[in-house]
Protein backbone atom coordinates (compact mmCIF):
# COMPACT_ATOMS: atom_id res chain seq x y z
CA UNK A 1 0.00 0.00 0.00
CA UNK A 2 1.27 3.01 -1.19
CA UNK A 3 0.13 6.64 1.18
CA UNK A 4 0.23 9.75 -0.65
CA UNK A 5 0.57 13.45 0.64
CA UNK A 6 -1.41 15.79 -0.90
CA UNK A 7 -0.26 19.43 0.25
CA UNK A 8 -2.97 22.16 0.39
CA UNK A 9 -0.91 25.02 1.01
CA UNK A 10 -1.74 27.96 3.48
CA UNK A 11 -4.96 28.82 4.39
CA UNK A 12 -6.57 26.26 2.65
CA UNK A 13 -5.00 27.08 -0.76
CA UNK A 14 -3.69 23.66 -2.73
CA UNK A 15 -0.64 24.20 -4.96
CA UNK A 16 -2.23 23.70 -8.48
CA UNK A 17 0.40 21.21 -9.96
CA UNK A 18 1.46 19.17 -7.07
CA UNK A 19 -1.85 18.42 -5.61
CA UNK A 20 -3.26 17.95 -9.03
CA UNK A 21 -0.42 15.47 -10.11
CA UNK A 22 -1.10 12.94 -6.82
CA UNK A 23 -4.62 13.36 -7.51
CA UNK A 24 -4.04 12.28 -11.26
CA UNK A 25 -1.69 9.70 -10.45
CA UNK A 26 -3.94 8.50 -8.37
CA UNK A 27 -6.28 7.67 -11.39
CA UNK A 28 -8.85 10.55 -11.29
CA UNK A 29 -9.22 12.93 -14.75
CA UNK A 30 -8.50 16.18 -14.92
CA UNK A 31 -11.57 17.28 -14.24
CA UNK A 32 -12.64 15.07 -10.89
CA UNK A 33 -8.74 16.09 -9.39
CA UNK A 34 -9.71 19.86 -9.41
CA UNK A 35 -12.81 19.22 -8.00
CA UNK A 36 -11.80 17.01 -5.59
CA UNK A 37 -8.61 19.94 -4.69
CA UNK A 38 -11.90 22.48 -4.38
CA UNK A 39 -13.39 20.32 -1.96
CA UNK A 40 -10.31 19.75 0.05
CA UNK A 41 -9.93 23.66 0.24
CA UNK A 42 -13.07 23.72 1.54
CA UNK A 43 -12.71 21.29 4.08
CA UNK A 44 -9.83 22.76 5.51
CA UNK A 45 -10.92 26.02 5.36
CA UNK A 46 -14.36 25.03 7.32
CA UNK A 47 -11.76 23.30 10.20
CA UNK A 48 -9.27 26.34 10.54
CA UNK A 49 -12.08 28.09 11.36
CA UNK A 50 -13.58 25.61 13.61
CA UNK A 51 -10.68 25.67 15.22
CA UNK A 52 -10.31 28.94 15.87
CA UNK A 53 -13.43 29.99 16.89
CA UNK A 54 -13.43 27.33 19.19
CA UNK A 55 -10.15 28.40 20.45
CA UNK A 56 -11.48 31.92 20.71
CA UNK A 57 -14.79 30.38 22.91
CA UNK A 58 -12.65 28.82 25.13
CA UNK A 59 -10.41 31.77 26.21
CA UNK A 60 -13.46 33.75 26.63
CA UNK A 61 -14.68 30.71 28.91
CA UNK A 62 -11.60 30.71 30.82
CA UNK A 63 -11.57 34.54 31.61
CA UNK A 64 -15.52 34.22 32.16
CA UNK A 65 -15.22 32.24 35.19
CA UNK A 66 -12.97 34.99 36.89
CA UNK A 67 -15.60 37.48 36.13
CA UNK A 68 -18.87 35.68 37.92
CA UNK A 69 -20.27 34.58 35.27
CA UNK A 70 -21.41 30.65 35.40
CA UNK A 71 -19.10 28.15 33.94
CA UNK A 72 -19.94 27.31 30.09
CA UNK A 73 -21.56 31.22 29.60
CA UNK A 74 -20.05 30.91 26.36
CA UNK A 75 -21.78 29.28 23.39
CA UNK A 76 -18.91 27.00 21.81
CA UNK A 77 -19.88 27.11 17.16
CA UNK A 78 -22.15 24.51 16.58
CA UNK A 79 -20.18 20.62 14.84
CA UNK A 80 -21.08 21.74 11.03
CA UNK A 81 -21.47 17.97 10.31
């Protein structure tokens, strides 16, 4: 079994002829490798900011408490899936 990396850049952004290439040589066309790239941008797009916001809840949590406000007063973003 071979494992492939498949690089999508910063942000979210895939670098057009390396992740197209392992997609191809992975036996898709031309046309389902940048469509499946898209959808990969979006994916990790959707998690970075997932992450952060949930990051961002969870500070706000933290300096909550100190303040008197009941534990949990912040709404953490909802599991898109």
């Amino acid at each position: 079994m071979i494992l492939r990396t498949i690089p999508l850049g910063v942000g979210g952004s895939f670098y057009t002829s390396h992740t197209l290439n392992q997609l191809k040589e992975l036996g898709l066309n031309r046309h389902k490798a940048h469509k499946t790239a898209l959808k990969l941008h979006a994916h990790s797009v959707l998690y970075a900011h997932k992450l952060t916001t949930t990051s961002c809840a969870l500070e706000k949590s933290n300096c909550s408490q100190g303040l008197g406000l009941e534990q949990g007063a912040v709404c953490h973003p909802p599991d898109p899936y």
